[in-house]
PDB file of N, CA and C in Angstrom:
ATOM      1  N   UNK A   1     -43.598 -24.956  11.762  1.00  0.00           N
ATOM      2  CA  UNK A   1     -42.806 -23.976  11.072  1.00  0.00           C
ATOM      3  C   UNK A   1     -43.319 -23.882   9.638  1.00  0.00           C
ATOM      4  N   UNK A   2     -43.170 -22.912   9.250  1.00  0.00           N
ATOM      5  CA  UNK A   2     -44.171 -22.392   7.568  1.00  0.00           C
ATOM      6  C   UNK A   2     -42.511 -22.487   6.975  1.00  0.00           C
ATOM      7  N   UNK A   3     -43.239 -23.145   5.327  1.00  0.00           N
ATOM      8  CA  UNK A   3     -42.363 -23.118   4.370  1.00  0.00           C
ATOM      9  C   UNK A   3     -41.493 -21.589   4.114  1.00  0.00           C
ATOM     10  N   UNK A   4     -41.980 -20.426   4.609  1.00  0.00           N
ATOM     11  CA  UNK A   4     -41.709 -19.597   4.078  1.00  0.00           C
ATOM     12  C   UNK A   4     -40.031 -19.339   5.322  1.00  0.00           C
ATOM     13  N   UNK A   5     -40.444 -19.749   6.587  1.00  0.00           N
ATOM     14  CA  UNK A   5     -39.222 -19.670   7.899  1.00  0.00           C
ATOM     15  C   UNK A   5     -38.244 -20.642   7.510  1.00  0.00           C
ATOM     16  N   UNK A   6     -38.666 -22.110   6.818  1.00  0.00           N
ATOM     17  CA  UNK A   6     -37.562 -22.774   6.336  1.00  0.00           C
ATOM     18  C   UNK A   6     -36.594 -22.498   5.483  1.00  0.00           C
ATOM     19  N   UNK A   7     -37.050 -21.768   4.779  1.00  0.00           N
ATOM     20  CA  UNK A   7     -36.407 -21.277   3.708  1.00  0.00           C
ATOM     21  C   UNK A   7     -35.521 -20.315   3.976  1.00  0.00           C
ATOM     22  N   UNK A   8     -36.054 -19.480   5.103  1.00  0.00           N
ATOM     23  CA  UNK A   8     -35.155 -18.561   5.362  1.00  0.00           C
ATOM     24  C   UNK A   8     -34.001 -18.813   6.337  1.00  0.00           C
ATOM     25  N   UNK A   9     -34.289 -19.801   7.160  1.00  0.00           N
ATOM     26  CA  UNK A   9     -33.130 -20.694   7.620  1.00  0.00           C
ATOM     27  C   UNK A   9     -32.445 -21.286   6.587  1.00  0.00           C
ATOM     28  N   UNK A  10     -32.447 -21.236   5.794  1.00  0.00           N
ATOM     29  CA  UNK A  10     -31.918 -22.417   5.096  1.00  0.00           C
ATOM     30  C   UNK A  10     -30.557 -21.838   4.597  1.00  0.00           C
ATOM     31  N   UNK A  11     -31.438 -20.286   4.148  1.00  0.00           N
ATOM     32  CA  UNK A  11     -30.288 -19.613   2.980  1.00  0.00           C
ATOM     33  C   UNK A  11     -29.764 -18.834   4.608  1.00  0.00           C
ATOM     34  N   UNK A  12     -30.304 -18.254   5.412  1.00  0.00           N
ATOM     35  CA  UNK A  12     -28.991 -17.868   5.922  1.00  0.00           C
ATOM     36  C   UNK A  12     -28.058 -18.410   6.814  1.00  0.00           C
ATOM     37  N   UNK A  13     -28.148 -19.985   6.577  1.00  0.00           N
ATOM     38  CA  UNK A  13     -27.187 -21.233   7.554  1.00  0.00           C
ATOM     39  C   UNK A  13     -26.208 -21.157   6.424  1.00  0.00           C
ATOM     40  N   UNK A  14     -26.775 -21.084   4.694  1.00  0.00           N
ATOM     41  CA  UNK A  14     -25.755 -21.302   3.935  1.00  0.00           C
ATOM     42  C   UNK A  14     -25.300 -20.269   3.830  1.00  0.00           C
ATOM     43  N   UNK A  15     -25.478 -18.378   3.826  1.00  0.00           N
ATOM     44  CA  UNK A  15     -24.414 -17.372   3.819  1.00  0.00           C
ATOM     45  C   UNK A  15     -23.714 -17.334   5.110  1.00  0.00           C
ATOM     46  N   UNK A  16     -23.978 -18.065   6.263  1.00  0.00           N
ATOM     47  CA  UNK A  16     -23.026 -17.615   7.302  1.00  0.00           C
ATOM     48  C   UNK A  16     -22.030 -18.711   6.761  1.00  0.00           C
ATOM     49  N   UNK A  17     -22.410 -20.382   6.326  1.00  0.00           N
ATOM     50  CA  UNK A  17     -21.088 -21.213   5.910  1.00  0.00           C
ATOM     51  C   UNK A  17     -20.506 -20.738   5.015  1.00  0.00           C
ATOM     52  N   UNK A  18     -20.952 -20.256   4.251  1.00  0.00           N
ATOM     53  CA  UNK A  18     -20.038 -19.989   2.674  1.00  0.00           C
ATOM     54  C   UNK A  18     -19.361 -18.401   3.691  1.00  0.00           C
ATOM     55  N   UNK A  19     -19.661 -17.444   4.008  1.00  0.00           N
ATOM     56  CA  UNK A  19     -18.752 -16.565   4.463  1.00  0.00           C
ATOM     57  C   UNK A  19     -17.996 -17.175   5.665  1.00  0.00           C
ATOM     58  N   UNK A  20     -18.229 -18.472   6.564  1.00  0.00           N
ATOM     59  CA  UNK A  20     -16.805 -19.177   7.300  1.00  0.00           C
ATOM     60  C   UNK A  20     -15.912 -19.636   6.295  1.00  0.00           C
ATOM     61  N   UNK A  21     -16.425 -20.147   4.860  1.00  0.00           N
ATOM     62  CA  UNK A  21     -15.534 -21.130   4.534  1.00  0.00           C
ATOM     63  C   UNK A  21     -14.597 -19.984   3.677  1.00  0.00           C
ATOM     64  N   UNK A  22     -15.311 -19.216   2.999  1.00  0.00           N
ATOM     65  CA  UNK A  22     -14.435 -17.862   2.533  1.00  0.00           C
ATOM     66  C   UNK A  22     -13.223 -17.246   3.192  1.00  0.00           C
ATOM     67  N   UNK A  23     -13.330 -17.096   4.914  1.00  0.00           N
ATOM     68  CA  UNK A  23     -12.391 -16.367   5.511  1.00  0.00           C
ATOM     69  C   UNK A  23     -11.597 -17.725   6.185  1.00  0.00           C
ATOM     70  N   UNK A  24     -11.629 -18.918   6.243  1.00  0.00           N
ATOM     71  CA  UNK A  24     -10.806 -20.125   6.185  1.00  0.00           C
ATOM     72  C   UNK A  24      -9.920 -19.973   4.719  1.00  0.00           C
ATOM     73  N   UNK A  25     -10.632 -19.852   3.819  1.00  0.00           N
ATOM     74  CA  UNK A  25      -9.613 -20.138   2.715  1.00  0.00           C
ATOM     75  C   UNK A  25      -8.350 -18.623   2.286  1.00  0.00           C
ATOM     76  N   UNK A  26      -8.819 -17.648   2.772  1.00  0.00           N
ATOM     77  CA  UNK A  26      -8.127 -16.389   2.777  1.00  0.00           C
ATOM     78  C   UNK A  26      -7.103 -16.769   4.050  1.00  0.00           C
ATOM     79  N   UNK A  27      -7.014 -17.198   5.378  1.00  0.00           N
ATOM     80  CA  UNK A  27      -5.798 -17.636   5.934  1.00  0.00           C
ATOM     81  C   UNK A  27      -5.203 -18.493   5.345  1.00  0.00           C
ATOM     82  N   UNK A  28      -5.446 -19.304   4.427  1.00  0.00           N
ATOM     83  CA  UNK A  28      -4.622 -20.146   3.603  1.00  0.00           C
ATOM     84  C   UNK A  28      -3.469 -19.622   2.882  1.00  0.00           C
ATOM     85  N   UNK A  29      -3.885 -18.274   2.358  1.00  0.00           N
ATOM     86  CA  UNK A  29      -2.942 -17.702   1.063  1.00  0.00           C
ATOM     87  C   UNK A  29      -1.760 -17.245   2.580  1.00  0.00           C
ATOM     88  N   UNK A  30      -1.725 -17.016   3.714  1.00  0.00           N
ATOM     89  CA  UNK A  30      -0.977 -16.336   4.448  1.00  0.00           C
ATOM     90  C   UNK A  30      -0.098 -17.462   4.730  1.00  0.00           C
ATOM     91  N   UNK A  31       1.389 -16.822   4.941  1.00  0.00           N
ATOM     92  CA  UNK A  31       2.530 -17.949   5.294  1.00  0.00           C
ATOM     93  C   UNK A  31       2.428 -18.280   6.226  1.00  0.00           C
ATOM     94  N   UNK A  32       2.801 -19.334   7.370  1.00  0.00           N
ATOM     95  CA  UNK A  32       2.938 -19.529   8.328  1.00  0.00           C
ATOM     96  C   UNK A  32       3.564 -18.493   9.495  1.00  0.00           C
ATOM     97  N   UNK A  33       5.067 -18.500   8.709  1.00  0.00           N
ATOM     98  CA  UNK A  33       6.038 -17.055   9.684  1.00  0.00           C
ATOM     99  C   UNK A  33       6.330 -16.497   8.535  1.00  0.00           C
ATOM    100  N   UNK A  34       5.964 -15.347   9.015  1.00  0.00           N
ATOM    101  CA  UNK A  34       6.478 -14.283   8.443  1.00  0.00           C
ATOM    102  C   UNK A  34       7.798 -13.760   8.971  1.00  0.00           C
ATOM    103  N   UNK A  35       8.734 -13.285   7.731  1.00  0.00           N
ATOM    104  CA  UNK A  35      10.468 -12.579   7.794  1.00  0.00           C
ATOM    105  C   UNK A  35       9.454 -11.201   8.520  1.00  0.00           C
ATOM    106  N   UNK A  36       9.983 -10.085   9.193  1.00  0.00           N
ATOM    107  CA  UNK A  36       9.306  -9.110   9.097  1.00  0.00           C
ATOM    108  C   UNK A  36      10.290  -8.097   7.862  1.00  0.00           C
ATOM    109  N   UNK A  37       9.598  -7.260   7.413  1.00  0.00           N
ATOM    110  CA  UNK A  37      10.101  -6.237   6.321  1.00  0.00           C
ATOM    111  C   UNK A  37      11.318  -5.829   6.446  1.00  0.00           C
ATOM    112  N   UNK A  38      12.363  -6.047   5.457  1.00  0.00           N
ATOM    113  CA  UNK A  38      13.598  -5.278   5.756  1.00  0.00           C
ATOM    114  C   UNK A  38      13.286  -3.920   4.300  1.00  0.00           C
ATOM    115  N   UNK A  39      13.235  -2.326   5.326  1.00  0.00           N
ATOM    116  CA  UNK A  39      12.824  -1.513   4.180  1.00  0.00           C
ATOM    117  C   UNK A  39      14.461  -1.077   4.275  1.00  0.00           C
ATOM    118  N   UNK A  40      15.025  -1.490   3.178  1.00  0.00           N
ATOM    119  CA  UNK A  40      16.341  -0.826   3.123  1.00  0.00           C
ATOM    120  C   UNK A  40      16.754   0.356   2.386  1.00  0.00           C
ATOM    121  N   UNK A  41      15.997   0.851   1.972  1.00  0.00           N
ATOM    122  CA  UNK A  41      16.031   2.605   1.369  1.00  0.00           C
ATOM    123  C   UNK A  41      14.920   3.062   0.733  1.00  0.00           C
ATOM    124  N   UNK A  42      15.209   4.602   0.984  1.00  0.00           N
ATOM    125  CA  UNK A  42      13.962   5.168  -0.022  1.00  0.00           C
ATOM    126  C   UNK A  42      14.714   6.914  -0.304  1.00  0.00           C
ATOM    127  N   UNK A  43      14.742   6.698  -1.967  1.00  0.00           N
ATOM    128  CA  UNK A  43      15.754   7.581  -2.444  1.00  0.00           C
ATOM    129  C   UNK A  43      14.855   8.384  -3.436  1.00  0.00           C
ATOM    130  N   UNK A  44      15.332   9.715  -4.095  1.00  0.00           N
ATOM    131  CA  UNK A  44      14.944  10.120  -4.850  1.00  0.00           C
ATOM    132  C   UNK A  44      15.763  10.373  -5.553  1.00  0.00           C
ATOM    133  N   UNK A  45      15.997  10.544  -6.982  1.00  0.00           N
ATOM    134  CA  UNK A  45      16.651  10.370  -8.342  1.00  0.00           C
ATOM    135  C   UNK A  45      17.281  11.877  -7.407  1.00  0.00           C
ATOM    136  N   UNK A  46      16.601  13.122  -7.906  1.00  0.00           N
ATOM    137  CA  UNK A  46      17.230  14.151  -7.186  1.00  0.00           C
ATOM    138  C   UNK A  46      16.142  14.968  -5.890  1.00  0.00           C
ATOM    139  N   UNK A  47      16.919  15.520  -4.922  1.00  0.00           N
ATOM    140  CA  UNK A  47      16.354  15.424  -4.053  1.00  0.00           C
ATOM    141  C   UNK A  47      15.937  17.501  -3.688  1.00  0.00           C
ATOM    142  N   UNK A  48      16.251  17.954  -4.677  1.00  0.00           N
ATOM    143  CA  UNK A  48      16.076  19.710  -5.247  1.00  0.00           C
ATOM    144  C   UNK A  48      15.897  19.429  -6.708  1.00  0.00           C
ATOM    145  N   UNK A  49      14.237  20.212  -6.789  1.00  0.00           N
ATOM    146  CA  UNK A  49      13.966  20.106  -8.058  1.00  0.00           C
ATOM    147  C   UNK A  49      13.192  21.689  -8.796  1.00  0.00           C
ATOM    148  N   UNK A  50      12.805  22.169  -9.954  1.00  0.00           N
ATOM    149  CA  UNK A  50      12.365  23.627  -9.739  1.00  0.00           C
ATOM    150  C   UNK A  50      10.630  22.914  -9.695  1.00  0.00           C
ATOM    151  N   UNK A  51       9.889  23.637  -9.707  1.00  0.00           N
ATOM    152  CA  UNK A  51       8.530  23.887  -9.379  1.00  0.00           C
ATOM    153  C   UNK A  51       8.338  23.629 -11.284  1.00  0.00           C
ATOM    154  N   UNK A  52       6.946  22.642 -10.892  1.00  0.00           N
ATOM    155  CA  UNK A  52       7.047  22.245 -12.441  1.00  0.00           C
ATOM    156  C   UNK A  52       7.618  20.662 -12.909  1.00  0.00           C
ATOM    157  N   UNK A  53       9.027  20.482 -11.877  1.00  0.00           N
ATOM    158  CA  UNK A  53       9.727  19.359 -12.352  1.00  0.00           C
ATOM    159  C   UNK A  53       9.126  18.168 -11.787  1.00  0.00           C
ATOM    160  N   UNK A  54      10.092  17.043 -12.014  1.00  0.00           N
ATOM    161  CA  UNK A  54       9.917  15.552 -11.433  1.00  0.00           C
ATOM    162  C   UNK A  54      11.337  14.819 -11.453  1.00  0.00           C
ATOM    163  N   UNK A  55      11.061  14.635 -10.122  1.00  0.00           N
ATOM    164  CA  UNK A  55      12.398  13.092  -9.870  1.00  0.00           C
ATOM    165  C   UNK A  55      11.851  12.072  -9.704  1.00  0.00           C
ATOM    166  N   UNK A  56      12.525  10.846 -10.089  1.00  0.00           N
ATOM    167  CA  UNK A  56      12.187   9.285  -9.482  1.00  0.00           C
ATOM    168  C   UNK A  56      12.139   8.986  -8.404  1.00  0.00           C
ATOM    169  N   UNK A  57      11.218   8.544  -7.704  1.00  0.00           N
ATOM    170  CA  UNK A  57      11.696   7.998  -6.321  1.00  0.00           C
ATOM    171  C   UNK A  57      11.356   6.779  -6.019  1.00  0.00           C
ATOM    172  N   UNK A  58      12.253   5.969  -5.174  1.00  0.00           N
ATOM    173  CA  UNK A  58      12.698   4.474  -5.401  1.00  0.00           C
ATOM    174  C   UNK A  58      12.696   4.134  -4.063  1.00  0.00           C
ATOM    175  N   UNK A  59      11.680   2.812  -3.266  1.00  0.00           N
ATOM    176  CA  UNK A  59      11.548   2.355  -2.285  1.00  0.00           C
ATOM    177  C   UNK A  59      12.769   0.873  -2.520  1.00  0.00           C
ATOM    178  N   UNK A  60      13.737   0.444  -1.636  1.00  0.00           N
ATOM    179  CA  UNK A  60      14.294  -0.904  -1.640  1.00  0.00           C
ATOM    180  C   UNK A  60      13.996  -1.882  -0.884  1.00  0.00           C
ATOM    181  N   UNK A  61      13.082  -2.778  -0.624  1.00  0.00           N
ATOM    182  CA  UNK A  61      12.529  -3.386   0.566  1.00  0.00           C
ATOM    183  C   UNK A  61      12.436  -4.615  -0.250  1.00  0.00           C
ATOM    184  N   UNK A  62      12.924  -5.640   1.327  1.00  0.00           N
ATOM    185  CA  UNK A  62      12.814  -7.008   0.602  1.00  0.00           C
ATOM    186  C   UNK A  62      11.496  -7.398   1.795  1.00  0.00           C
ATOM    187  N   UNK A  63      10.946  -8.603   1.373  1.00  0.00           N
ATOM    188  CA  UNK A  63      10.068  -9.404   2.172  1.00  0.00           C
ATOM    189  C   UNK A  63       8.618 -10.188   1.495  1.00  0.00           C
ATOM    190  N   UNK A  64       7.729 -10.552   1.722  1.00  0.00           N
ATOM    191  CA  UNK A  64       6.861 -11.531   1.213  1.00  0.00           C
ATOM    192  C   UNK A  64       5.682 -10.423   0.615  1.00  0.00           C
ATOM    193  N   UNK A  65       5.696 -10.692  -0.745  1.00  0.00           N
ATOM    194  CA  UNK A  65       4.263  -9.903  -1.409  1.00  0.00           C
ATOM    195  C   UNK A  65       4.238  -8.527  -1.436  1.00  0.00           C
ATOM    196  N   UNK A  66       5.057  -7.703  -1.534  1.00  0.00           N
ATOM    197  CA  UNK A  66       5.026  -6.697  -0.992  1.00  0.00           C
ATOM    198  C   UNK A  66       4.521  -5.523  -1.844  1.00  0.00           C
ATOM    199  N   UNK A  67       3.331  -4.698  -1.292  1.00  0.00           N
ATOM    200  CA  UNK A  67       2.793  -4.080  -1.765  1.00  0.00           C
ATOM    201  C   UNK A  67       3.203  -2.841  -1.124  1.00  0.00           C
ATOM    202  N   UNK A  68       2.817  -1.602  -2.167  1.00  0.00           N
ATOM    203  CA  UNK A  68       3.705  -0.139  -1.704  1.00  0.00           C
ATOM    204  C   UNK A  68       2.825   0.872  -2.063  1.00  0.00           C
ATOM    205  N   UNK A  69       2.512   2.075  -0.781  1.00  0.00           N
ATOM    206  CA  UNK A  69       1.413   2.716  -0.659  1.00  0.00           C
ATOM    207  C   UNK A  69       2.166   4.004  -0.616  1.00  0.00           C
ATOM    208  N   UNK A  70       1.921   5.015  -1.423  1.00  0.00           N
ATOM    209  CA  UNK A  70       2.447   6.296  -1.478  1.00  0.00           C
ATOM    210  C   UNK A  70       2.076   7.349  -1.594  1.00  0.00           C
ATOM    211  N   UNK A  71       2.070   7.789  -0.572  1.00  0.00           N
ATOM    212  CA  UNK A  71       1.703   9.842  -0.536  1.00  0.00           C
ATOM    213  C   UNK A  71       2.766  10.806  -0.340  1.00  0.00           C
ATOM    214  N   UNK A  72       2.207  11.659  -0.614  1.00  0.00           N
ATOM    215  CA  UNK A  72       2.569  13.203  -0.130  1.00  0.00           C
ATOM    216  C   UNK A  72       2.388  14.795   0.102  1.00  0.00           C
ATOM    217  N   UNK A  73       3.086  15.155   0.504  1.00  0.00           N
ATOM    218  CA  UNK A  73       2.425  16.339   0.973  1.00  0.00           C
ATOM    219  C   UNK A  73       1.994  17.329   0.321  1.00  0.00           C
ATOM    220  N   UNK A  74       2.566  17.685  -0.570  1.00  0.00           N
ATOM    221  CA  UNK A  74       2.339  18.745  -2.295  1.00  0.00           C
ATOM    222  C   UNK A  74       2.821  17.479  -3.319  1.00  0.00           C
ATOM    223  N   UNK A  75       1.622  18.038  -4.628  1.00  0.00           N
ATOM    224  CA  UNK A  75       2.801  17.442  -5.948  1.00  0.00           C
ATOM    225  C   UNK A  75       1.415  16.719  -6.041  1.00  0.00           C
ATOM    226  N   UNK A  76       2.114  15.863  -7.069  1.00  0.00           N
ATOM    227  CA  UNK A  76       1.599  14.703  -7.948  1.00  0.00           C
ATOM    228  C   UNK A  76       2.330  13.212  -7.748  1.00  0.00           C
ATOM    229  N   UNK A  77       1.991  12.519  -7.395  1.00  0.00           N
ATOM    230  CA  UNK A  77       2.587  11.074  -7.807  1.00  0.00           C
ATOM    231  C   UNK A  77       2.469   9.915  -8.709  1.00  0.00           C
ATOM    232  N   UNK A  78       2.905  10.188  -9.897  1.00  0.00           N
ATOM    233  CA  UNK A  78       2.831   9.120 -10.680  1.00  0.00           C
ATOM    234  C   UNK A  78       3.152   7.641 -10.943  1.00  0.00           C
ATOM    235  N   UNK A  79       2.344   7.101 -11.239  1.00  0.00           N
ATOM    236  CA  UNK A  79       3.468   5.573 -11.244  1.00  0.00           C
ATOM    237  C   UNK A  79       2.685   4.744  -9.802  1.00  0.00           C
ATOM    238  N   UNK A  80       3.082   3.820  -9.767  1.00  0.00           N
ATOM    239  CA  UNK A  80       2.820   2.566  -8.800  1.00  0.00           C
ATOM    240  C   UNK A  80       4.334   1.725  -8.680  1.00  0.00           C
ATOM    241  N   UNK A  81       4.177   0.814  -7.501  1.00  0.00           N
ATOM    242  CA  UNK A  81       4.903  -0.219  -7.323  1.00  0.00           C
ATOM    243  C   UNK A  81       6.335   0.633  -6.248  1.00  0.00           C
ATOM    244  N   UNK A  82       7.664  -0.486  -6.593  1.00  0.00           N
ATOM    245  CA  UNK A  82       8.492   0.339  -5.562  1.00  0.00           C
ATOM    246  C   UNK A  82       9.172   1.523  -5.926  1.00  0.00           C
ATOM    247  N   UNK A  83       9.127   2.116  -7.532  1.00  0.00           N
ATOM    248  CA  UNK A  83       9.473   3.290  -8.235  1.00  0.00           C
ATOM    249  C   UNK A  83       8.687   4.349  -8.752  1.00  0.00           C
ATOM    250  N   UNK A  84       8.394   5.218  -8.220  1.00  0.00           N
ATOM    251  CA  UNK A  84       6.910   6.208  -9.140  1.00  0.00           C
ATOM    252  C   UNK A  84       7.760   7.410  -9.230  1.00  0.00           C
ATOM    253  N   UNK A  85       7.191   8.072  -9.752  1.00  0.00           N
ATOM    254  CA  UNK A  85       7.619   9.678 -10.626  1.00  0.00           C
ATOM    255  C   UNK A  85       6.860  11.003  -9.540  1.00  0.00           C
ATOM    256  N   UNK A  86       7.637  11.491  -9.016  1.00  0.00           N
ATOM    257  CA  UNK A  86       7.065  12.637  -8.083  1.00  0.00           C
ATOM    258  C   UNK A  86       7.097  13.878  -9.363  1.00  0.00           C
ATOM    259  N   UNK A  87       5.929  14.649  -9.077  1.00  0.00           N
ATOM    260  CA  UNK A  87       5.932  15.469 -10.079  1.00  0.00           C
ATOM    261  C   UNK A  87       5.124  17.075  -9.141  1.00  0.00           C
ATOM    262  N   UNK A  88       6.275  17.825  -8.986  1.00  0.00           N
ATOM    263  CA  UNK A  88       6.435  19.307  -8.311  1.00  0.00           C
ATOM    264  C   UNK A  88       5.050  20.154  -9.325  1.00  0.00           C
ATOM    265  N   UNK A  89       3.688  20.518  -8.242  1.00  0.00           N
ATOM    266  CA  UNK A  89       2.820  21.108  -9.465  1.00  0.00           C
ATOM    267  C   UNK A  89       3.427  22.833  -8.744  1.00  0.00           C
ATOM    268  N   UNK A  90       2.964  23.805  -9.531  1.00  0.00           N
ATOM    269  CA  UNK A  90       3.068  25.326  -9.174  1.00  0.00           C
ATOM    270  C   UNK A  90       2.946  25.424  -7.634  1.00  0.00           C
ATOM    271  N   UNK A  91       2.270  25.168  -7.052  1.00  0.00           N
ATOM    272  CA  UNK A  91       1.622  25.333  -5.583  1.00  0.00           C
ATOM    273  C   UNK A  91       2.405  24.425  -4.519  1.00  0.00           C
ATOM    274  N   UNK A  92       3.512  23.786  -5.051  1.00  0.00           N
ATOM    275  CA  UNK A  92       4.574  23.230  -4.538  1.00  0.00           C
ATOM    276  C   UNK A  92       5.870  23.154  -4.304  1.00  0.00           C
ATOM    277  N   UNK A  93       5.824  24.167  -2.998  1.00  0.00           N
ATOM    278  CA  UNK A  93       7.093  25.176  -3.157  1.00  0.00           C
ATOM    279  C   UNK A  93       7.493  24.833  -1.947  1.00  0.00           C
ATOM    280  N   UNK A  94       8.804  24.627  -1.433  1.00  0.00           N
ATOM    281  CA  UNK A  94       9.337  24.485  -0.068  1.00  0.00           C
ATOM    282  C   UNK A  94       9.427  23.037  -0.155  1.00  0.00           C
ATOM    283  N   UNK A  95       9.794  22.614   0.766  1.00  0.00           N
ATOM    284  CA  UNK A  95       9.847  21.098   1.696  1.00  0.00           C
ATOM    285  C   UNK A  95       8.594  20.233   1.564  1.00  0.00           C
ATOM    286  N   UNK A  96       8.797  19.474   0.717  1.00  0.00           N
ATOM    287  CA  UNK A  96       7.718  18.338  -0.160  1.00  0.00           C
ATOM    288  C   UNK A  96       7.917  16.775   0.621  1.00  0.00           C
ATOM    289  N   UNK A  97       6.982  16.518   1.765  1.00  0.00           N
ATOM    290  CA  UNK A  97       7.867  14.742   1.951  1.00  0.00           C
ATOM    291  C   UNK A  97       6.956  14.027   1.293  1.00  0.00           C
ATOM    292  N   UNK A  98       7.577  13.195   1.074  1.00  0.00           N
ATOM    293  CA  UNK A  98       7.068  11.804  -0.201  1.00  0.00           C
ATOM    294  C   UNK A  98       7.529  10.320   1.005  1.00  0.00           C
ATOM    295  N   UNK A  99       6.286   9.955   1.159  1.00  0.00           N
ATOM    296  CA  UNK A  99       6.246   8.846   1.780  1.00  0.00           C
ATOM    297  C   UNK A  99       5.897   7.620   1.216  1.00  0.00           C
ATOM    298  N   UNK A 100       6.667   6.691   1.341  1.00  0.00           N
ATOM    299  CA  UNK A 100       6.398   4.982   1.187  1.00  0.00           C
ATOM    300  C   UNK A 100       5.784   4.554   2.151  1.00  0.00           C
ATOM    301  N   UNK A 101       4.727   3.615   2.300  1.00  0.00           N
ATOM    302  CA  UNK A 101       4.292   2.521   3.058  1.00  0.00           C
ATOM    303  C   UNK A 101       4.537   1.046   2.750  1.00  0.00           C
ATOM    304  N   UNK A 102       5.347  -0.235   3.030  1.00  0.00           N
ATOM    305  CA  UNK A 102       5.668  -1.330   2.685  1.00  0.00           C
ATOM    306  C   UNK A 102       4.682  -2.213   3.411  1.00  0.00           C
ATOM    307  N   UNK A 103       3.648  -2.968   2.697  1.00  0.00           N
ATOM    308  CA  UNK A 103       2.753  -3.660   3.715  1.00  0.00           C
ATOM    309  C   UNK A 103       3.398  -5.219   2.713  1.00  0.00           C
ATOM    310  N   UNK A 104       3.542  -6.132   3.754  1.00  0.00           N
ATOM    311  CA  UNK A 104       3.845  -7.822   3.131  1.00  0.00           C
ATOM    312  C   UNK A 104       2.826  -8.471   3.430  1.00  0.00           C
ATOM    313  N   UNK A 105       2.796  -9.808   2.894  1.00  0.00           N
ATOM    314  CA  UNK A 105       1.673 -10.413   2.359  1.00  0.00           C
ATOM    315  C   UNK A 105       0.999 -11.306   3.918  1.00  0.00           C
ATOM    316  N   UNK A 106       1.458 -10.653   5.177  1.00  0.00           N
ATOM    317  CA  UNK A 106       1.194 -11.290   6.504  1.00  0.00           C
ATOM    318  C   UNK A 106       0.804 -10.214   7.400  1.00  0.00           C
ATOM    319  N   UNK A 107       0.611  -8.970   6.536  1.00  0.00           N
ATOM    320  CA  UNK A 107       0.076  -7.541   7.021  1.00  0.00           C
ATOM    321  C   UNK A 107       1.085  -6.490   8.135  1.00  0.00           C
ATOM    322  N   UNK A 108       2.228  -7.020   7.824  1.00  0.00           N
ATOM    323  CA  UNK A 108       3.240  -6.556   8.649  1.00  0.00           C
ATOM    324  C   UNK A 108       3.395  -5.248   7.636  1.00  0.00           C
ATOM    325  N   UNK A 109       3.931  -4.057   8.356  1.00  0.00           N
ATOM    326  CA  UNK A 109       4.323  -2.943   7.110  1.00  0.00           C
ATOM    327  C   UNK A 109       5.240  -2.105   8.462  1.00  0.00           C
ATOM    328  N   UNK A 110       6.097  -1.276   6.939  1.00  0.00           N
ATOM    329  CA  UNK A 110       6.945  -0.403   7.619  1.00  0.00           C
ATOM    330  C   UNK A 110       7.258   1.302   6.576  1.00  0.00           C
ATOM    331  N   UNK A 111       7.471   2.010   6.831  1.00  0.00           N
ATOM    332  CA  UNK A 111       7.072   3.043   6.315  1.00  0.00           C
ATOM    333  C   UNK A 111       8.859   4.174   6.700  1.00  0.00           C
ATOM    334  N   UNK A 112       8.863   4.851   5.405  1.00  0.00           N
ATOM    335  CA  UNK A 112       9.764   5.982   5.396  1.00  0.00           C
ATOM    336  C   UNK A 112       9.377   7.294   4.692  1.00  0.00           C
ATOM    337  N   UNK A 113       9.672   8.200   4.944  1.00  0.00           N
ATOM    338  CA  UNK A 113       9.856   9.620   4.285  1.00  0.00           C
ATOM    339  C   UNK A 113      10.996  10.018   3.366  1.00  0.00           C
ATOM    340  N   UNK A 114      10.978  10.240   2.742  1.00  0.00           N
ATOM    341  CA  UNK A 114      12.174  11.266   2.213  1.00  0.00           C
ATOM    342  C   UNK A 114      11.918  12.932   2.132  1.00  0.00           C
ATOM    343  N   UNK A 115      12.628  13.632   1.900  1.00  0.00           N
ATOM    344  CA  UNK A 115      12.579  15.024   1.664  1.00  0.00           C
ATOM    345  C   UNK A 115      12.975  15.587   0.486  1.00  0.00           C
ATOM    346  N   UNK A 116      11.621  16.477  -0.207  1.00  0.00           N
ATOM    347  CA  UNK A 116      12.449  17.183  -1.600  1.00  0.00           C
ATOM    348  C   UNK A 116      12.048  18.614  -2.008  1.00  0.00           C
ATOM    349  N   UNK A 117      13.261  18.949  -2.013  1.00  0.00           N
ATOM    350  CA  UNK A 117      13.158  20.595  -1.817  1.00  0.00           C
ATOM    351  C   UNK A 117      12.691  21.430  -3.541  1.00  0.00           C
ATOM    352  N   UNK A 118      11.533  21.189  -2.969  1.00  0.00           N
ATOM    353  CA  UNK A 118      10.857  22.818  -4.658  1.00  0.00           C
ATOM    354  C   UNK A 118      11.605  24.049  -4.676  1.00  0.00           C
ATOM    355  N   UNK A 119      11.951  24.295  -5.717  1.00  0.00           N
ATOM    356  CA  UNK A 119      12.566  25.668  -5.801  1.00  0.00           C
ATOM    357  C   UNK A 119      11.701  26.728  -6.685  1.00  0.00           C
TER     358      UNK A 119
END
């Protein structure tokens, strides 16, 4: 075997260990059992707004780590976390849903809509 094949065994015995020992230590951060998500509301400050405006809208969910993913159908969404600022642009007229996604820290997630009427 040539110095040049050892070598190349060498380093890629050590990126396949170092990427086992990487995805060993990432199941670590995960709990054992996971609660699954209790999403107990998802509200908007007001739920008719004119074209132009913005309401608050507020996810309530308890459970482990919980991170919160949000779209919608027209508009703008400002803000992060379980409260962001929906913001009605011109071209957002009619029946607007604004969705939450709740993902916890064991990859469990649960998801709601609300409805908000542009005027």
């Amino acid at each position: 075997m040539t110095a040049m094949k050892v070598v190349r065994l060498i380093l890629i015995s050590f990126f396949l260990l170092s990427a086992l020992f990487l995805e060993c230590e990432k199941e670590k951060d995960k709990p054992e059992n996971c609660d699954p998500i209790n999403f107990l509301s998802l509200t908007a400050e007001s739920d008719t707004i004119e074209s132009g405006g913005e309401t608050d809208v507020t996810a309530l969910a308890e459970g482990e780590g919980l991170v919160y993913e949000w779209t919608k159908t027209l508009g703008v969404i400002n803000g992060s976390g379980s409260t962001v600022t929906y913001v009605a642009t011109p071209c957002a007229i009619g029946e607007v849903g604004i969705t939450c996604k709740v993902i916890d820290i064991c990859g469990n997630s649960e998801s709601r809509t609300v409805t908000i009427h542009v005027i």
